[in-house]
Protein backbone atom coordinates (compact mmCIF):
# COMPACT_ATOMS: atom_id res chain seq x y z
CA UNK A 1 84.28 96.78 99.73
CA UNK A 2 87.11 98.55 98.41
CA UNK A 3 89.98 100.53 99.80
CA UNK A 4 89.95 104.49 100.03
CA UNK A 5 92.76 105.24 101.82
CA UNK A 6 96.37 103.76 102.06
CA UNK A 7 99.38 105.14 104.69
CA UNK A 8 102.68 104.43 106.20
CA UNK A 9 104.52 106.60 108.59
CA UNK A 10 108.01 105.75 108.11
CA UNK A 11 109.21 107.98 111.19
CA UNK A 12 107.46 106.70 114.58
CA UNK A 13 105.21 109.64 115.73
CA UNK A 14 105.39 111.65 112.50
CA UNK A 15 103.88 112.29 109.00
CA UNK A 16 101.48 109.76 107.32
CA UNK A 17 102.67 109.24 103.88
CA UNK A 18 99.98 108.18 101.33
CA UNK A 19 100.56 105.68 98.65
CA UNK A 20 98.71 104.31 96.02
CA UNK A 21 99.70 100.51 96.27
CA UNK A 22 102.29 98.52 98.63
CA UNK A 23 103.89 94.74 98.06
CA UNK A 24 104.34 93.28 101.53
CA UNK A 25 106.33 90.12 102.50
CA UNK A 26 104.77 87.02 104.34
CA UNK A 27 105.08 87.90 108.11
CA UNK A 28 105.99 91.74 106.80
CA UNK A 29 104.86 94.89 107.07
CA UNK A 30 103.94 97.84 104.54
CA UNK A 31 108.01 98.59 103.45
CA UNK A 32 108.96 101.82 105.26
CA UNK A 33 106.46 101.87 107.89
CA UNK A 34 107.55 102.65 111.24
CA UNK A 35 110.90 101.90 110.30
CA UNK A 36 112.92 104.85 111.81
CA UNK A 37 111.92 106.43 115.62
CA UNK A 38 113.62 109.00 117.81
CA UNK A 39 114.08 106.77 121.05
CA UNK A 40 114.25 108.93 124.45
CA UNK A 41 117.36 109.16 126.19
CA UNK A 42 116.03 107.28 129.10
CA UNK A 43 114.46 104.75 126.82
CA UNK A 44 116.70 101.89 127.61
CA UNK A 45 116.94 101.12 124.08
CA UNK A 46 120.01 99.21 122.25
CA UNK A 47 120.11 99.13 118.67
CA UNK A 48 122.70 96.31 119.08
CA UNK A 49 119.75 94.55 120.50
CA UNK A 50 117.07 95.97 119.48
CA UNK A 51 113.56 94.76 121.11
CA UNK A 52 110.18 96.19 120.84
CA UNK A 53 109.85 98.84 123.52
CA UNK A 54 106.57 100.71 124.46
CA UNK A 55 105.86 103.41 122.37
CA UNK A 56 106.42 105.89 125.21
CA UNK A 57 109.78 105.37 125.20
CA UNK A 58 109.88 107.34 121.75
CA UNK A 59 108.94 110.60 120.22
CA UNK A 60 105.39 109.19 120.14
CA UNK A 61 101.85 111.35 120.02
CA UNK A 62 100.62 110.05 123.31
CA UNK A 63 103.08 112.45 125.17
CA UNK A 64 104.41 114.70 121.93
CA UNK A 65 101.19 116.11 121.10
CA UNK A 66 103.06 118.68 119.29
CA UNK A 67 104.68 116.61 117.25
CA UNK A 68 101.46 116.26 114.99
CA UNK A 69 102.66 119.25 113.55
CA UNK A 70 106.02 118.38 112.11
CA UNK A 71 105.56 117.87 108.17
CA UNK A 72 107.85 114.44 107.27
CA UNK A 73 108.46 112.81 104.02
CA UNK A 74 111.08 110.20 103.53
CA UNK A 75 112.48 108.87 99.57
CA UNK A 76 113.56 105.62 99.85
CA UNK A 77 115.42 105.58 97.04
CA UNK A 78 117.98 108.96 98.23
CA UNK A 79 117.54 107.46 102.12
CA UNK A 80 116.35 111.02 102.61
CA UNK A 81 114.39 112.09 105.15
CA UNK A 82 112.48 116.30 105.30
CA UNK A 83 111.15 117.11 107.96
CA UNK A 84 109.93 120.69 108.34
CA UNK A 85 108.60 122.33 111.81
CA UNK A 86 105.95 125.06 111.62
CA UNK A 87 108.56 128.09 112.05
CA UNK A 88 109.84 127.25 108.84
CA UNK A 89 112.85 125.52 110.46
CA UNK A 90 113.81 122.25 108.76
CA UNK A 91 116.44 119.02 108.59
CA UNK A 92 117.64 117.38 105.35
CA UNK A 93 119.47 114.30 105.75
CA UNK A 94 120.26 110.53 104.88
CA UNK A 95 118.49 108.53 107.28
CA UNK A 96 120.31 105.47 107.11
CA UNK A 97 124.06 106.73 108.13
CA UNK A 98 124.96 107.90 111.36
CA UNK A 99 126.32 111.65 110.88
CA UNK A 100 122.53 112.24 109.23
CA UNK A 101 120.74 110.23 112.14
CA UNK A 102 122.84 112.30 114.40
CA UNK A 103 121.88 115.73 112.80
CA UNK A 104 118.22 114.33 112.57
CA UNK A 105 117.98 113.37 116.18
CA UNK A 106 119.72 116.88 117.11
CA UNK A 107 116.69 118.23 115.21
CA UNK A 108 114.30 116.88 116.89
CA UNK A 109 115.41 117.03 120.33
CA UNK A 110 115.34 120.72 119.52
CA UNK A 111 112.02 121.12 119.27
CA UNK A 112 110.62 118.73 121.68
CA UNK A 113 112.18 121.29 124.15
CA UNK A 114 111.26 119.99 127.68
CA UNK A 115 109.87 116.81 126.53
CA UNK A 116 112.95 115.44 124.84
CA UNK A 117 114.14 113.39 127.91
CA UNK A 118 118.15 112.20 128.49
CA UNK A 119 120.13 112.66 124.92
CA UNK A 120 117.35 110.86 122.33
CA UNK A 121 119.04 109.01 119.88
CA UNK A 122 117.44 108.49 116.57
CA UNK A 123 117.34 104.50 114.67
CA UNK A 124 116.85 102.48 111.68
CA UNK A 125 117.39 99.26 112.43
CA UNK A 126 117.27 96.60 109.35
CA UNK A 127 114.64 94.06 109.70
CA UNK A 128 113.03 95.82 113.22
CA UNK A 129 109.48 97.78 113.30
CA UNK A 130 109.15 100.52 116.07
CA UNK A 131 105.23 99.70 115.99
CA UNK A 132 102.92 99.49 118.16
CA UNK A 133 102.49 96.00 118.17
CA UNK A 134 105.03 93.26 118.90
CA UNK A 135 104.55 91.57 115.89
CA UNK A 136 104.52 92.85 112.49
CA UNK A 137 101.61 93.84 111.35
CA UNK A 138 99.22 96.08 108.77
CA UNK A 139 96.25 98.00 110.71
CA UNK A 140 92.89 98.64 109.11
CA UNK A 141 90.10 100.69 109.67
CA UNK A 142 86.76 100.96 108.27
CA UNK A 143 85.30 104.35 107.41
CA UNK A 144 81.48 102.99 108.28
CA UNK A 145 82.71 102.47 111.86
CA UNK A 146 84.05 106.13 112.28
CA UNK A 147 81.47 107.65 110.63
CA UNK A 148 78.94 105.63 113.29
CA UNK A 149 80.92 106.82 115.74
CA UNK A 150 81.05 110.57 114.55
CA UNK A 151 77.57 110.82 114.27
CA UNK A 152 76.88 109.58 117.81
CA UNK A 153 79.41 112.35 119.35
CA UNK A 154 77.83 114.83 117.30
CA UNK A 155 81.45 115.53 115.76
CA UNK A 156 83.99 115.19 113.28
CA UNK A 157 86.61 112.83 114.03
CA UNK A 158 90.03 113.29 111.96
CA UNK A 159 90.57 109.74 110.27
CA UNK A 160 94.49 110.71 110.50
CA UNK A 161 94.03 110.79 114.51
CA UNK A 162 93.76 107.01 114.26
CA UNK A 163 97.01 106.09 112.25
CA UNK A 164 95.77 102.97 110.28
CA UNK A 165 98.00 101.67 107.10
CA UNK A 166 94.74 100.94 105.35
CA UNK A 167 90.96 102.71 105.46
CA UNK A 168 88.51 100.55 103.41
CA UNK A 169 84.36 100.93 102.43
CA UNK A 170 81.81 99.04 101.67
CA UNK A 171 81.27 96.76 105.12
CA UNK A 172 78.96 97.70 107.53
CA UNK A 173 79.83 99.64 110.88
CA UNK A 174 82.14 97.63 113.29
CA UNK A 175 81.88 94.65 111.21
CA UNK A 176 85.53 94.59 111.59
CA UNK A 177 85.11 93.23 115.31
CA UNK A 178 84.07 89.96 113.45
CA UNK A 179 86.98 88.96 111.76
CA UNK A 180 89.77 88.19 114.65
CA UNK A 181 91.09 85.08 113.74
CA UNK A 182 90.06 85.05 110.00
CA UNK A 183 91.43 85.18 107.13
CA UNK A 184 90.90 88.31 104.22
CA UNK A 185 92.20 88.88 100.56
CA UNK A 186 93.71 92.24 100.43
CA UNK A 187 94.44 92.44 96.65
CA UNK A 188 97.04 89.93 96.12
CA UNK A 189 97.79 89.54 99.98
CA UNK A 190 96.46 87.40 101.92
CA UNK A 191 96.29 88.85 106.02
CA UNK A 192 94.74 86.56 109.31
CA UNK A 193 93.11 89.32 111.29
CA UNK A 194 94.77 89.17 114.76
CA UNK A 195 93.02 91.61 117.58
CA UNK A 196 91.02 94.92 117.65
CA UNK A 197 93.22 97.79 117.60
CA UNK A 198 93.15 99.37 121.57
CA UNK A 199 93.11 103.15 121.00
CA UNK A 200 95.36 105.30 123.46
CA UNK A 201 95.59 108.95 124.18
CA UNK A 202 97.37 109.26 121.08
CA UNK A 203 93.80 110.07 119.72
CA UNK A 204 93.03 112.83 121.33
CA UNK A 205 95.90 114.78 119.18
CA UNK A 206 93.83 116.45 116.67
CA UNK A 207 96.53 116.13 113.69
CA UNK A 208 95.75 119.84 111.75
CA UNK A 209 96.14 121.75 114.99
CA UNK A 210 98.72 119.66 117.22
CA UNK A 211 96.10 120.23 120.18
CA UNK A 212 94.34 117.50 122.56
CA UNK A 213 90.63 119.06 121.64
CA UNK A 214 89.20 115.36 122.03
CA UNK A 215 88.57 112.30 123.60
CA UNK A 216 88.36 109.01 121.76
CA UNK A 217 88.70 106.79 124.10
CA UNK A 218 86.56 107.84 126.72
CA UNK A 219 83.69 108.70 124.30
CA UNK A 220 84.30 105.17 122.30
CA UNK A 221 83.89 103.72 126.13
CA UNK A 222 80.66 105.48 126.48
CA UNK A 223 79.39 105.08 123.41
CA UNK A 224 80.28 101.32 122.73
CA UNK A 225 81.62 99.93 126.01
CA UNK A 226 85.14 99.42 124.31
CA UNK A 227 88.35 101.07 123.43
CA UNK A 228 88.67 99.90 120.07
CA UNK A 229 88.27 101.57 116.53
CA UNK A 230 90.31 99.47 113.46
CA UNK A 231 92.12 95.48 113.34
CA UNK A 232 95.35 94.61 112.90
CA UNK A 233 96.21 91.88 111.00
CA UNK A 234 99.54 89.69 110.22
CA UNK A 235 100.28 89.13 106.78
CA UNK A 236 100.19 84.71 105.77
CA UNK A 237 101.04 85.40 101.87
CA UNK A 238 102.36 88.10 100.48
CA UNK A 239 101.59 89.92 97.46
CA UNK A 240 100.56 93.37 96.22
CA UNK A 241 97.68 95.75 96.79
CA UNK A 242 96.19 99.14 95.91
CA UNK A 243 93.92 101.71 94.97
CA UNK A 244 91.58 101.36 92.08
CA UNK A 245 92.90 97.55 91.65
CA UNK A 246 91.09 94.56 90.67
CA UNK A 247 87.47 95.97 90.40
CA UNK A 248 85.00 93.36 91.54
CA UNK A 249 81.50 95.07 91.99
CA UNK A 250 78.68 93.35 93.75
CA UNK A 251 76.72 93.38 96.94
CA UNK A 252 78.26 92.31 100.04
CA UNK A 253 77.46 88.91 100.07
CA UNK A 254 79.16 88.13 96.64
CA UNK A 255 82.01 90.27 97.45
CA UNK A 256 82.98 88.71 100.66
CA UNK A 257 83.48 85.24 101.71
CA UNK A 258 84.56 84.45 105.65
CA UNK A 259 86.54 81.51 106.85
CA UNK A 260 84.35 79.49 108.76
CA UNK A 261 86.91 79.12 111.62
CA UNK A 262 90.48 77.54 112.31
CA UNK A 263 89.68 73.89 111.82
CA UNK A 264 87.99 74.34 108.13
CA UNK A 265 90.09 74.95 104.48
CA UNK A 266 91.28 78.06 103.65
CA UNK A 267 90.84 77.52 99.60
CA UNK A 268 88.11 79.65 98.80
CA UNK A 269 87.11 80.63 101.81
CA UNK A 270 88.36 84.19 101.96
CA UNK A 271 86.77 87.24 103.48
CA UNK A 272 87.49 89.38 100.30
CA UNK A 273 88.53 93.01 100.10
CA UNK A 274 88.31 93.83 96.53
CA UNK A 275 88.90 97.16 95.18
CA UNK A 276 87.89 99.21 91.88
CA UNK A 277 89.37 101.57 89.45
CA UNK A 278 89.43 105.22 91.03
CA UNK A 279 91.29 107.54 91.77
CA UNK A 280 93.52 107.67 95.00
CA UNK A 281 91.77 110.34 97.37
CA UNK A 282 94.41 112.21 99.58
């Protein structure tokens, strides 16, 4: 099994950024992930005190299809955050100081038009992910599970429509749905799989054309009897991981090893995701 794709999307809503390895913290996240959203004006939200909201109650796919088409990049060494809009319009700016949130926020509001609701407001908040989740968390998919699921709808399926952090080979289809509550090696980090990822109409955004031209979740409940495509998963050691790292090559049963189950040693127990030397596919 090995890892083919690896994302964050530091702006809630907006570009995936691809990178070729991240370092996460114990109970952390990939750095820069989610880490900067456009809340609603009628969102409620303080950053004084900031709490995990919904993600309706910011510039969010599920009800801004069209934001899909907004390019994003952000340098976290300049704090700088691009974001360019189809027209050829565009916003430079420092993320992390107010006059640049300000003109960033003005920027967006702008071209949500109608949907932009109250005065947005747009946040970085130290420490605080505007994720989907509660918790903080990393979300993986496997590619063997979308392509099952592409071939039984009879079409293609954009991998970006599903937002994961990571996209990994080499298990078979939905054998994913068997590791809640165990434990997996990514590289040098070590994440507890938590709870199947719930898919929402987020999905049905197709993320070249900005258009709703699908619909995951009612063909994944028709085709499977569930909602789910992807894991997340909280992260119990820190460490690095990456493309083309630490090739281990093997069939599956001497590349993986599960935990047994919450009552037995964790040692060497370790569902392991092990990746090989390649190159990092965009």
């Amino acid at each position: 099994m090995r890892i083919e794709y690896l994302y964050r999307y530091p702006v809630k809503g907006l570009t995936a950024e691809a990178l070729e390895q991240a370092e996460v913290e114990t109970g952390g996240s990939i750095p820069w992930d989610r880490a900067f959203a456009l809340a609603q004006g009628d969102s409620g939200f303080d950053p004084a005190n900031a709490a995990w909201l919904p993600k309706w109650n910011f510039l969010c796919l599920m009800k801004n299809a069209r934001a899909a088409l907004l390019f994003s990049t952000f340098d976290p060494r300049s704090k700088v955050l691009r974001i360019r809009a189809p027209d050829g319009s565009g916003i430079e700016a420092n993320a992390m100081t107010a006059s640049g949130q300000e003109r960033i926020a003005s920027f967006l509001t702008d071209y949500l038009g109608e949907e932009a609701r109250g005065l947005p407001t747009f946040h970085h908040i130290p420490n605080h992910v505007f994720g989907d989740q509660k918790g903080k968390v990393i979300s993986l998919n496997n590619l063997a599970s979308l392509r099952d699921y592409e071939s039984k709808v009879g079409a293609r399926r954009h991998r970006r429509r599903f937002r994961a952090n990571v996209w990994f080979s080499g298990a078979p289809a939905w054998a994913e749905r068997d590791w809640i509550g165990r434990e997996i090696q990514l590289g040098g980090a070590v994440l507890r799989v938590l709870k199947p990822t719930t898919r929402c109409p987020a999905t049905e955004v197709n993320p070249e054309t900005g258009e709703r031209d699908a619909d995951p979740v009612g063909e994944l409940r028709s085709l499977y009897g569930h909602v789910e495509l992807g894991v997340h998963a909280e992260v119990i050691e820190g460490g690095k991981f990456s493309i083309g790292d630490n090739g281990i090559d093997g069939d599956l049963a001497s590349s993986f090893r599960l935990v047994p189950g919450p009552d037995h040693k964790r040692d060497h127990d370790l569902l392991k995701i092990v990746l090989r030397d390649d190159e990092i596919v965009m």
